[in-house]
Protein backbone atom coordinates (compact mmCIF):
# COMPACT_ATOMS: atom_id res chain seq x y z
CA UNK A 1 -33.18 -69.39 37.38
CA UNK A 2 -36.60 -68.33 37.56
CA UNK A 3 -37.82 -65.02 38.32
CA UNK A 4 -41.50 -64.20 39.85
CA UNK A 5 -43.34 -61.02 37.99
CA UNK A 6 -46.17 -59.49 39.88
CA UNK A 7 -48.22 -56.96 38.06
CA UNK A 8 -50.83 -54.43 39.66
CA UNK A 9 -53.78 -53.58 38.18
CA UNK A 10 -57.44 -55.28 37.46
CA UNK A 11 -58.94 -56.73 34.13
CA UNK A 12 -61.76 -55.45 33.21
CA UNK A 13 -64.05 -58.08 32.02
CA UNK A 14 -65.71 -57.87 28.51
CA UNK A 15 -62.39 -56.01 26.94
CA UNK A 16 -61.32 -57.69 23.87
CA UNK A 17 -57.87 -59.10 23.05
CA UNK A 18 -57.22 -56.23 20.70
CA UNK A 19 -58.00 -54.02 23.70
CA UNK A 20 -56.10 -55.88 25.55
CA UNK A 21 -52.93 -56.13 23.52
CA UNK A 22 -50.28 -53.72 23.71
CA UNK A 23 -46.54 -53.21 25.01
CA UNK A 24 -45.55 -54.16 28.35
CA UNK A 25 -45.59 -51.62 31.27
CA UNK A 26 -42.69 -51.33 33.54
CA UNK A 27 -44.41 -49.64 36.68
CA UNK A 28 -46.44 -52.61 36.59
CA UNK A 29 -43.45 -55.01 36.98
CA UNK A 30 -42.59 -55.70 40.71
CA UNK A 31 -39.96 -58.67 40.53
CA UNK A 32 -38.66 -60.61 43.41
CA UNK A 33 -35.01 -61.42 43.25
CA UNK A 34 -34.04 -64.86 44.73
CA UNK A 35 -30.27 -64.85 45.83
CA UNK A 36 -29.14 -67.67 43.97
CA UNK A 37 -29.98 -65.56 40.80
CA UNK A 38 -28.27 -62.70 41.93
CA UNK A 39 -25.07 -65.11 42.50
CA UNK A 40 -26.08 -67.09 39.08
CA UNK A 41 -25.90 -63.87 37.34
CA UNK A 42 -22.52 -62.97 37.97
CA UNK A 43 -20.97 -62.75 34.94
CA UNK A 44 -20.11 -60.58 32.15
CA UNK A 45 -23.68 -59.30 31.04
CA UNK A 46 -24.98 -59.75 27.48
CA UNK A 47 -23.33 -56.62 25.74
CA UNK A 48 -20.36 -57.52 26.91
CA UNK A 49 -20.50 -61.67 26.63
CA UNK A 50 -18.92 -62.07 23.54
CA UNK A 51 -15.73 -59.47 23.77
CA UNK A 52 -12.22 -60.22 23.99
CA UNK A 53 -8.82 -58.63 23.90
CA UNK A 54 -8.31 -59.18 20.20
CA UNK A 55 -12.15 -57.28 19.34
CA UNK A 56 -10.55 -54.47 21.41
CA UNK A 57 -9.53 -51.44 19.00
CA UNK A 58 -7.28 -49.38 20.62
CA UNK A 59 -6.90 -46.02 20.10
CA UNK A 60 -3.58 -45.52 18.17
CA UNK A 61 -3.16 -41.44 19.76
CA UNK A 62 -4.20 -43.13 23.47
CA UNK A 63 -1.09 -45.44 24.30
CA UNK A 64 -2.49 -46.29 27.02
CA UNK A 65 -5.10 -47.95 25.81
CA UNK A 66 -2.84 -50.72 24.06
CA UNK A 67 -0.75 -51.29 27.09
CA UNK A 68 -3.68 -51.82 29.19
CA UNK A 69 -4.17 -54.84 27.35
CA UNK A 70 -0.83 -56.43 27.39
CA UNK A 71 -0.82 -55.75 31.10
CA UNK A 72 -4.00 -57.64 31.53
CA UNK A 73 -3.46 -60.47 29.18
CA UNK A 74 -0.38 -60.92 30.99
CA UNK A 75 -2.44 -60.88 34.60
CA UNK A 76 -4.76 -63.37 33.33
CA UNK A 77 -1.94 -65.80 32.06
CA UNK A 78 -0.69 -65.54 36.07
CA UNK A 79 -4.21 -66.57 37.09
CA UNK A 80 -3.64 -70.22 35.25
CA UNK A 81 -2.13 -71.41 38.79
CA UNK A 82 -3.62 -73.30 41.44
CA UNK A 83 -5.59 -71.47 43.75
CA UNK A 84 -4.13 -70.10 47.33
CA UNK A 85 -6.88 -72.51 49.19
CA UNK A 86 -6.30 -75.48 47.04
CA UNK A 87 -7.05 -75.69 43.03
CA UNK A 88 -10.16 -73.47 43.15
CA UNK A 89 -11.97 -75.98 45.50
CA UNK A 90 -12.95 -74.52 49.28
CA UNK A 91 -10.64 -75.95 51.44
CA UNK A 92 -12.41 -74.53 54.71
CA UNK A 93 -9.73 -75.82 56.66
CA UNK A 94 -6.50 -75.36 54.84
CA UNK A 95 -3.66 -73.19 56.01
CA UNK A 96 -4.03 -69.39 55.45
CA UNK A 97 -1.93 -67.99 52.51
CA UNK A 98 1.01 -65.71 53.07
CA UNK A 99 -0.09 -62.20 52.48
CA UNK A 100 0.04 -61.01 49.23
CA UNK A 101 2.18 -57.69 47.66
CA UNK A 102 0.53 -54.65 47.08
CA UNK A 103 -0.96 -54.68 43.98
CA UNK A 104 -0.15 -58.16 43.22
CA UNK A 105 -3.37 -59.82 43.38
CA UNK A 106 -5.45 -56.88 41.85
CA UNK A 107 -5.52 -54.22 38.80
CA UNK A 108 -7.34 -50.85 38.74
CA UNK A 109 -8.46 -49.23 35.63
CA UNK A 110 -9.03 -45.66 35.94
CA UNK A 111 -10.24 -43.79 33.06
CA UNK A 112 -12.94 -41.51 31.74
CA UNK A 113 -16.74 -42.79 30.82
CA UNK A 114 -16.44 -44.79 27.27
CA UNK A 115 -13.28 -45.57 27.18
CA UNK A 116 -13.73 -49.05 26.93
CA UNK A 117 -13.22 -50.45 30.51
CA UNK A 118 -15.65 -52.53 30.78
CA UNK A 119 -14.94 -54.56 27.31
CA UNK A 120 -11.03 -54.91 28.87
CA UNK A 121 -12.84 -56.18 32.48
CA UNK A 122 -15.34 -58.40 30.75
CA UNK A 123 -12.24 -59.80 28.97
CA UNK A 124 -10.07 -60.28 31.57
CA UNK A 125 -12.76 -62.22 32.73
CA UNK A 126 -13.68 -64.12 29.82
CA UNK A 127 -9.44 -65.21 29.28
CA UNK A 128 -8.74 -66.03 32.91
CA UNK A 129 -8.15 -70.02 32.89
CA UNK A 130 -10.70 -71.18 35.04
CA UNK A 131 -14.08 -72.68 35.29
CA UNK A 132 -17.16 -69.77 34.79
CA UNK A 133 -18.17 -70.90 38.59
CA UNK A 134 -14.79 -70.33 40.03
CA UNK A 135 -14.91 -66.30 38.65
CA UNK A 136 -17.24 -63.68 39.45
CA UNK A 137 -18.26 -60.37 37.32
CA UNK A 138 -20.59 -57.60 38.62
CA UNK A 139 -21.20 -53.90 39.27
CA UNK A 140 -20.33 -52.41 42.40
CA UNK A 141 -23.65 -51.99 43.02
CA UNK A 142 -24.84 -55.69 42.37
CA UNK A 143 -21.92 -56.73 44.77
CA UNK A 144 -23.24 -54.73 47.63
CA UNK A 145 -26.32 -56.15 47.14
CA UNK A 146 -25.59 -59.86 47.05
CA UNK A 147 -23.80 -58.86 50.38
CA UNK A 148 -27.21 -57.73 51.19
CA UNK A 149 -28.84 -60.72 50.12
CA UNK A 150 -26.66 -63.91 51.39
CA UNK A 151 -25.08 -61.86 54.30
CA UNK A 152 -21.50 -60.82 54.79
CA UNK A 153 -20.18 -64.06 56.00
CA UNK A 154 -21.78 -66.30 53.00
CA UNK A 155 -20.57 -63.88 50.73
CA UNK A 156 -16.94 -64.73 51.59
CA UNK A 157 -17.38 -68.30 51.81
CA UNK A 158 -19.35 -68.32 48.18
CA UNK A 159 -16.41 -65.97 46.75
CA UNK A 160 -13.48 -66.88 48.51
CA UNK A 161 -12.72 -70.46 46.09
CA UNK A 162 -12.90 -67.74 43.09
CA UNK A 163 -10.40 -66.98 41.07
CA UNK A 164 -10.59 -63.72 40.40
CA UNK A 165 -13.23 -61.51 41.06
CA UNK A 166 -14.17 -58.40 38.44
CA UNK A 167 -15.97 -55.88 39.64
CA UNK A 168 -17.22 -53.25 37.04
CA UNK A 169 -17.91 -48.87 38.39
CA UNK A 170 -16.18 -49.49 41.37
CA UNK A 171 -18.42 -46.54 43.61
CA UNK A 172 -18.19 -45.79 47.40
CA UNK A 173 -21.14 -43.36 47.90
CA UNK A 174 -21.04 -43.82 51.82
CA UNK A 175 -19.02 -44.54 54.99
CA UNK A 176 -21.02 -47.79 55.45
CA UNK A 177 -20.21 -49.27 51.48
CA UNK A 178 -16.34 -48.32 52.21
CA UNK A 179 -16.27 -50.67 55.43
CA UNK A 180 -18.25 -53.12 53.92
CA UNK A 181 -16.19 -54.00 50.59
CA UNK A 182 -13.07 -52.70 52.53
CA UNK A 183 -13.90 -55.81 54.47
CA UNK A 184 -14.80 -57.78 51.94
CA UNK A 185 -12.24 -57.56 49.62
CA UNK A 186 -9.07 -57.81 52.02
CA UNK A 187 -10.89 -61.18 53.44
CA UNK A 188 -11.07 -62.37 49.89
CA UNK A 189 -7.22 -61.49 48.92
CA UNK A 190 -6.29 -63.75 52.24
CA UNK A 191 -8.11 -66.41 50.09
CA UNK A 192 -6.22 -65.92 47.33
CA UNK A 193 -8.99 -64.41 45.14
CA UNK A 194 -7.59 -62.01 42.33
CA UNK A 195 -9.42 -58.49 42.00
CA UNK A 196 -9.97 -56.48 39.04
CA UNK A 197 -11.95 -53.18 39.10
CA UNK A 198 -13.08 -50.40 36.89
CA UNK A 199 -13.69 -46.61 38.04
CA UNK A 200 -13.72 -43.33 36.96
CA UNK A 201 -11.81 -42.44 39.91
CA UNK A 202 -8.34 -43.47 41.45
CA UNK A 203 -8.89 -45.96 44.79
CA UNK A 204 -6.91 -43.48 46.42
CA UNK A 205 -9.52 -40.57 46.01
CA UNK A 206 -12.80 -42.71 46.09
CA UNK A 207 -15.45 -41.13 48.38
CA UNK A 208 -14.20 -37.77 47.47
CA UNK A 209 -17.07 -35.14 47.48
CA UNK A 210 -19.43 -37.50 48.58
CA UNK A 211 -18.61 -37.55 52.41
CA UNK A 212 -16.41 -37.39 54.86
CA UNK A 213 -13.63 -39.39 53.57
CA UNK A 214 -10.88 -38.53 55.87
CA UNK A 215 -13.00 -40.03 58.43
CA UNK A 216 -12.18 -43.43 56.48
CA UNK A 217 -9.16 -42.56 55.03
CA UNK A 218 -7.48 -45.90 56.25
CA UNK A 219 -10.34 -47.75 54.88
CA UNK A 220 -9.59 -46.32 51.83
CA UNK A 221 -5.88 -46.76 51.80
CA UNK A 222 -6.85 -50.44 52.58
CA UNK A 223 -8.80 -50.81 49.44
CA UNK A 224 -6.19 -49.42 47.42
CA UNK A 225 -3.14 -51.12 48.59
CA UNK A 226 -4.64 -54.70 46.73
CA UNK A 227 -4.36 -52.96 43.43
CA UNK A 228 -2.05 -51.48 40.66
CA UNK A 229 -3.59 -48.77 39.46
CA UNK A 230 -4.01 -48.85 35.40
CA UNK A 231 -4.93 -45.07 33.73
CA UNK A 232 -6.56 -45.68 30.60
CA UNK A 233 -6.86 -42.01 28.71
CA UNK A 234 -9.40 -41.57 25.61
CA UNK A 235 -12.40 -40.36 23.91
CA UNK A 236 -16.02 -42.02 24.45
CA UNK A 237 -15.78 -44.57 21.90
CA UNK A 238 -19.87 -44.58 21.80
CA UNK A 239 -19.59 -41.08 20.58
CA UNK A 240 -16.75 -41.13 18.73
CA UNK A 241 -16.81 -40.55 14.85
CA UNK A 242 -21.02 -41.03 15.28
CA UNK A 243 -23.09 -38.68 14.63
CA UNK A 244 -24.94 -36.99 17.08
CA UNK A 245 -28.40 -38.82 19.50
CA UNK A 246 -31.94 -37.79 17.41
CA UNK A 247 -33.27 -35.76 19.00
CA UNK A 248 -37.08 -36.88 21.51
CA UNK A 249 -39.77 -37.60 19.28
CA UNK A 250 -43.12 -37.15 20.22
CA UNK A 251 -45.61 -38.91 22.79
CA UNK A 252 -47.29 -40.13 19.49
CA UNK A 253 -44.25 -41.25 17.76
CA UNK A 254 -42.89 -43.10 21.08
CA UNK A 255 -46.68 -45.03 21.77
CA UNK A 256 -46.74 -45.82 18.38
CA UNK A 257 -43.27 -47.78 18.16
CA UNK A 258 -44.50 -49.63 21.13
CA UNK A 259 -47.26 -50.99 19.86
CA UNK A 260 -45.73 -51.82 17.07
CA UNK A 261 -42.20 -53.55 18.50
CA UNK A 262 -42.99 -56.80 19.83
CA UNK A 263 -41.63 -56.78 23.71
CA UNK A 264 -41.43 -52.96 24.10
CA UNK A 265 -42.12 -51.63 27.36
CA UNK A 266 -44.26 -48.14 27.25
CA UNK A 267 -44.11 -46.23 30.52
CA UNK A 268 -44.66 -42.31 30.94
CA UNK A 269 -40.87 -40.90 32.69
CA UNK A 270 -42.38 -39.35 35.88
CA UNK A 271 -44.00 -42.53 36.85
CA UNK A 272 -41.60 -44.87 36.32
CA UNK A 273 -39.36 -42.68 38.33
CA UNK A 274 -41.94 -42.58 41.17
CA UNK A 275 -41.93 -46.91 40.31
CA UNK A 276 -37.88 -47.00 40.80
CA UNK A 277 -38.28 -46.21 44.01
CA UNK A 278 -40.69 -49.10 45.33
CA UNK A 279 -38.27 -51.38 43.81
CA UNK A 280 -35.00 -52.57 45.14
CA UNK A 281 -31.67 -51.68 42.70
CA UNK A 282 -31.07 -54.96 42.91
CA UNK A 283 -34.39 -56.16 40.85
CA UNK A 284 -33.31 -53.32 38.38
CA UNK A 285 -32.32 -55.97 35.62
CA UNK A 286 -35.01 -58.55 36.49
CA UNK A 287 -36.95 -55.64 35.97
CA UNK A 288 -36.36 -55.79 32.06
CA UNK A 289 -36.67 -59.48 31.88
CA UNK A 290 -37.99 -59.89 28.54
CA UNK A 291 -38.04 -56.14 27.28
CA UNK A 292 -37.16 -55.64 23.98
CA UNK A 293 -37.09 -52.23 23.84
CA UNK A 294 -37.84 -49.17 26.75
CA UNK A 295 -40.36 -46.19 25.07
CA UNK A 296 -40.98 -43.18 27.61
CA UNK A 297 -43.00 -40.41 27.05
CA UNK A 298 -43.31 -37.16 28.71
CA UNK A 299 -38.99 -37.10 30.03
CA UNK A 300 -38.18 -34.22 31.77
CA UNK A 301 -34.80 -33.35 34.60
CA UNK A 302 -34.82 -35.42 37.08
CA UNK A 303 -36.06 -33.86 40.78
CA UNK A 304 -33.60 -34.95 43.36
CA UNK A 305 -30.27 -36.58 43.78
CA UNK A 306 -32.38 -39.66 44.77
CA UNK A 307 -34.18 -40.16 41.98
CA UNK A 308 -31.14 -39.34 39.58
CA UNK A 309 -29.13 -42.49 41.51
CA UNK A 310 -31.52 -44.92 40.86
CA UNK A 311 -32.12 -43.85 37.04
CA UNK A 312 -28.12 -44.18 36.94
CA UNK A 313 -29.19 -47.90 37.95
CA UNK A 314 -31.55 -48.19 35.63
CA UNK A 315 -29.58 -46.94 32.71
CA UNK A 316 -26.98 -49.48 33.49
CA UNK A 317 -29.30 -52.25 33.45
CA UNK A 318 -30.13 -51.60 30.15
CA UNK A 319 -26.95 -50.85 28.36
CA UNK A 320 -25.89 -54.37 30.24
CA UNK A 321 -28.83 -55.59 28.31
CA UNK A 322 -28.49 -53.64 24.92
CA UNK A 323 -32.12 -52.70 24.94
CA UNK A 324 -32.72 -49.47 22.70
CA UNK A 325 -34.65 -46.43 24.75
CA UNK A 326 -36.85 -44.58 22.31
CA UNK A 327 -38.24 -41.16 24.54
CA UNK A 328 -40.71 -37.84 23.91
CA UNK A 329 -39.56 -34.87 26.18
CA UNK A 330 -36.54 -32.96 26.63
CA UNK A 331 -33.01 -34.76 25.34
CA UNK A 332 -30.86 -36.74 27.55
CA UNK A 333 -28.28 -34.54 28.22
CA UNK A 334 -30.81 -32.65 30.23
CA UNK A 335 -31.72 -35.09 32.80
CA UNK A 336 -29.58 -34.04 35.67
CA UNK A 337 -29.45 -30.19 36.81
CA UNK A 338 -25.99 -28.55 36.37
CA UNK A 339 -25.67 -29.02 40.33
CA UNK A 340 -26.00 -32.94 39.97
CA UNK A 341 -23.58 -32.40 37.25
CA UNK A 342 -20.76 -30.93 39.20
CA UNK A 343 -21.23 -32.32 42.14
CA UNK A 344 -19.89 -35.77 43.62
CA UNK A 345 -21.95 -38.14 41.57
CA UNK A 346 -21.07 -35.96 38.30
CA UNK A 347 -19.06 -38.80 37.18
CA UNK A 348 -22.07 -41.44 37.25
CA UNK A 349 -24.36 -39.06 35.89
CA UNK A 350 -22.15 -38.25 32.58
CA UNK A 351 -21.96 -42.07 32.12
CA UNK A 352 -25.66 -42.37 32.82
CA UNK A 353 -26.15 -39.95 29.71
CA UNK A 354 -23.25 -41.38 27.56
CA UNK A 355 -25.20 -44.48 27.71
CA UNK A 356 -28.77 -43.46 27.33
CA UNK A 357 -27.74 -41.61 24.59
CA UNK A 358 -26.19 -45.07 22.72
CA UNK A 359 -29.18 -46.55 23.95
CA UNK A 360 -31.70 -43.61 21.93
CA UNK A 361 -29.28 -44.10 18.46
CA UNK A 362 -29.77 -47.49 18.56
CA UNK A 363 -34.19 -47.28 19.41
CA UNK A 364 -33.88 -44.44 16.44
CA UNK A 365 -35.24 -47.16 13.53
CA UNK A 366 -38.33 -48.46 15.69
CA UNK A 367 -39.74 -45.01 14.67
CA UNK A 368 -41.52 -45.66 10.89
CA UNK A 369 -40.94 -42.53 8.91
């Protein structure tokens, strides 16, 4: 699936190709997003394409983290059946399927940032026996926005033959996202689509501290009643045993390693914040198409709640992607104020530095010494 890349900017004439060779910029990147891609693109991303059960290491003091994956082996051995609207083909037509149990035709892993959700989700996905068209894996986020993109009804009619249906950081961060997947999902359990989710928070608290959740507490309720909830306890595995992120290296340090990596992207932090917000979340990914690795220069605390959400996006993107972030400026554990970081996002922005950091330990040998 193609994707269009419109740059801004002028050539000036007479430069040479030495001049005129040099890492990619992403504030000049402005990518347009066709929906079939975003539908195309719905499965485990790259990190996580080759992970099963069996290249999950449990943590022998978290028993939790073993039985989550006999639970889930054993839901994706009950997902071998024929689907509730006819063998995973759309039977537009066919007779509605009895309502499901609670909790029968979805799990819920709740656990802290790094504690290997997303590798159990991604294999769920990956041993569920059924075709890679008739399952579906994405973020919260990129769920919303294929809503966004095909429309509500299309949306059930290109989900409902699924499966099962993963969906990774499972987020409500307003009254209108709870109504809309609230809606969403309990039209696709009528189908007979299975639901898996990962959060950092139970389904029974989700939009707590971000509004006025008791205002949509049966929303809520509603979203929570298709799953079993599965608490996973642990350490961040990207942390744990490693030693600790290097520390920023300089403006010099970063431009050089850009020139020098082949596919590196070299933007300065406050522009490239300023870009985020001309560009859709969506086109976050497309974004990176082709990066090899991010360099930033001049990264400082992020201004506003705003701005923080999308770099969240952005930081997803590219641990999806595994592409290293090599940075001058202040460490990444100083990006978000200590407001931001008790506040009702405090849970996206800890996994927004969890991962940059894993992202700046692996960019760490692109600098010569």
């Amino acid at each position: 699936m193609s994707t269009s890349l419109s740059t801004s900017g002028s050539t000036t004439s007479g430069r040479s190709p030495i001049a005129d060779a040099g890492p990619h910029a992403l504030c000049a990147r402005a990518p347009h997003v066709p929906a079939e891609r975003l539908v195309a693109e719905m499965v485990p991303p790259p990190r996580f394409d080759s992970v099963r059960f069996d290249t999950y290491n449990p943590d022998p003091a978290q028993p939790s983290q073993a039985e989550a994956v006999t639970v889930l082996s054993t839901f994706a051995a009950g997902l071998g059946g024929a689907h509730a609207s006819g063998a995973g083909k759309r039977r537009w037509f066919a007779k509605k399927p009895a309502a499901a149990a609670p909790g029968s035709r979805g799990v819920y892993l709740d656990g802290g940032y790094g504690v290997g959700k997303t590798h159990l989700l991604a294999s769920l996905w990956h041993a569920t026996p059924a075709e890679p068209a008739l399952k579906a894996f994405g973020t919260f986020v990129e769920l919303t926005n294929l809503v966004g993109a095909l429309g509500f009804q299309q949306t059930v009619k290109t989900l409902g033959g699924h499966r099962l249906l993963c969906i990774d950081e499972f987020e409500l961060d307003d009254p209108g996202d709870t109504v809309l997947v609230s809606s969403l999902l309990s039209r696709l359990v009528e189908q007979g689509v299975a639901l898996a989710a990962t959060s950092n928070t139970l389904p029974g608290k989700l939009g707590e501290g971000r509004f006025a959740a008791a205002d949509f507490l049966r929303e809520i309720q509603g979203l929570s009643a298709h799953f079993r909830p599965l608490r996973i306890d642990g350490q961040d595995y990207r942390h744990r045993g490693l030693p600790e992120a290097p520390a920023p290296f300089s403006d010099e340090q970063v431009a050089k390693a850009a020139y020098a990596t082949p596919g590196a992207s070299l933007d300065d932090f406050p522009g490239l914040l300023e870009h985020l917000s001309k560009v859709h979340p969506s086109r976050y990914g497309a974004l990176t198409d082709g990066i090899t690795a991010v360099c930033l220069t001049d990264v400082g605390p992020v201004p506003d709640q705003s701005t923080a959400l999308r770099l969240v996006v952005l930081a997803d993107r590219l641990y999806d992607r595994e592409i290293p972030v090599l940075a001058s400026g202040v460490p990444f554990d100083r990006l978000f104020s200590e407001e931001m970081l008790n506040g009702g996002y405090r849970k996206k922005y800890f996994r927004a530095i969890s991962r940059l950091t894993a992202l700046a330990r692996d960019a760490k040998p692109l600098v010569s010494q």
